[in-house]
Protein backbone atom coordinates (compact mmCIF):
# COMPACT_ATOMS: atom_id res chain seq x y z
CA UNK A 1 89.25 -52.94 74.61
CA UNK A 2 87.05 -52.93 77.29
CA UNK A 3 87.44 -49.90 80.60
CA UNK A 4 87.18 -50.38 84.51
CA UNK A 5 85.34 -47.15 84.45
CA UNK A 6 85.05 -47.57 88.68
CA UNK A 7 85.92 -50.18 91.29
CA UNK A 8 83.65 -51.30 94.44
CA UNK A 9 85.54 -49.67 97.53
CA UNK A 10 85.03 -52.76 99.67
CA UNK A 11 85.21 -55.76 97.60
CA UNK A 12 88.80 -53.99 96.02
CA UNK A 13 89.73 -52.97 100.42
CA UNK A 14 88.86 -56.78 100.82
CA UNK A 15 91.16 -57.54 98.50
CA UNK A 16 93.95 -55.48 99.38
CA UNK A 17 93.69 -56.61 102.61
CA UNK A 18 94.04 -60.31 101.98
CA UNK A 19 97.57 -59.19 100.25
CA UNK A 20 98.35 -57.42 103.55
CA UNK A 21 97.36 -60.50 106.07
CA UNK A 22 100.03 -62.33 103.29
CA UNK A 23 102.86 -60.20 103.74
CA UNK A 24 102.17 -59.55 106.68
CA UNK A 25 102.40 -63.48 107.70
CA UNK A 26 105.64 -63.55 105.84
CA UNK A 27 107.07 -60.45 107.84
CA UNK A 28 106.05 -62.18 110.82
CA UNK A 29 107.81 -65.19 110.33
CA UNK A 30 110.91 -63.56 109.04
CA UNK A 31 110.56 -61.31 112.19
CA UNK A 32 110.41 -64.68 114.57
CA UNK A 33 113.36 -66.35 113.01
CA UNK A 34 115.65 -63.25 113.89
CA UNK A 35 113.76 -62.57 117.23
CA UNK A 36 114.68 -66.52 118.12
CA UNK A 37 118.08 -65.84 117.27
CA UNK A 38 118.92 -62.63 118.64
CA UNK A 39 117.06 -64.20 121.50
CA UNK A 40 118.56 -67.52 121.96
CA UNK A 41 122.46 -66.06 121.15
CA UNK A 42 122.19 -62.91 123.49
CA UNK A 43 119.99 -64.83 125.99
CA UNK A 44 117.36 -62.42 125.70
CA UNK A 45 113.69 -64.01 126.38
CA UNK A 46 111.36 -60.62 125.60
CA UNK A 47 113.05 -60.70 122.15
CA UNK A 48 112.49 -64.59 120.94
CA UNK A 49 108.39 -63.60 122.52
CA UNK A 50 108.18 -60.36 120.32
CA UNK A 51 109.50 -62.55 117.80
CA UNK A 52 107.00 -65.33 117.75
CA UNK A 53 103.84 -62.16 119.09
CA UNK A 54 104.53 -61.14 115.43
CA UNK A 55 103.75 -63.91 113.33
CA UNK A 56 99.86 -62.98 115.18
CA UNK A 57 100.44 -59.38 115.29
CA UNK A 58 101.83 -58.30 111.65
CA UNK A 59 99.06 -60.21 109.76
CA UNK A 60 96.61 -58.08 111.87
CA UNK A 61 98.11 -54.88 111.75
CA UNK A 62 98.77 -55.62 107.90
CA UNK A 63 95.75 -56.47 107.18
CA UNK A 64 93.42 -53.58 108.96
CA UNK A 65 96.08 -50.89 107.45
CA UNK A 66 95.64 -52.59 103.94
CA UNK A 67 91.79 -52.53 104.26
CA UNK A 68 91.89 -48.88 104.79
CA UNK A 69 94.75 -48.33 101.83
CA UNK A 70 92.56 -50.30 99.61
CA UNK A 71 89.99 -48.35 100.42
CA UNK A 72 91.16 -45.01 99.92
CA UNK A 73 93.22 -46.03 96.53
CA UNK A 74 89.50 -47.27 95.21
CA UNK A 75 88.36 -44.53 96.08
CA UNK A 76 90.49 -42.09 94.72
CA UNK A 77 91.11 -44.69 91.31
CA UNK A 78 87.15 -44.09 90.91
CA UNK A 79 87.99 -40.36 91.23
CA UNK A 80 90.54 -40.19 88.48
CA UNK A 81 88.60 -42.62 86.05
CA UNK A 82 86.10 -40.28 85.98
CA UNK A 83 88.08 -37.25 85.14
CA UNK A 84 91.23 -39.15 83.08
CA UNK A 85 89.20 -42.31 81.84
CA UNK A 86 89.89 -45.51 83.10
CA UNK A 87 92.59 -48.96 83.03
CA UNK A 88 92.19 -49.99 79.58
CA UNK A 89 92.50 -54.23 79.27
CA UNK A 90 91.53 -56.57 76.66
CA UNK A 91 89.52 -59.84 77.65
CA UNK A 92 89.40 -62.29 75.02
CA UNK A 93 86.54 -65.50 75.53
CA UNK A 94 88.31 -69.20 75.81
CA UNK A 95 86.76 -71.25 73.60
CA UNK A 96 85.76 -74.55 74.92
């Protein structure tokens, strides 16, 4: 068995924040489709443009509030190793 015994803050924020720009693409889009909708059925324009802001707008704000939740989990994950010990895993070498 081998131990993470700590994590690099940014490269594991970078990370992190990657996932967030994902989701927060997929919000987005699932956020347009209804805006559209609502827009287009209740003839509401500011609605159907919130709903197509947010496929720009989620993957940012995802993203920048991942970073920093990344960043404070490695962090604190680096904290707790120390004390509790660390994520056990098992790595075994392919053999060509």
């Amino acid at each position: 068995m081998t131990v993470i015994k700590s994590i690099d803050i940014i490269s594991w924020a970078k990370i992190h924040a990657l996932f967030g720009i994902v989701f927060g693409l997929i919000y987005g889009i699932v956020i347009a489709i209804m805006g559209a909708a609502i827009g287009a059925k209740y003839a509401m324009p500011g609605v159907t443009a919130f709903g197509l802001l947010s496929i720009i707008i989620f993957p940012i704000i995802f993203g920048i509030l991942s970073f920093i939740i990344g960043a404070i989990m490695a962090y604190l994950y680096n904290i707790f190793a120390g004390s509790v010990g660390g994520i056990e895993i098992e790595l075994v070498e392919k053999k060509a």
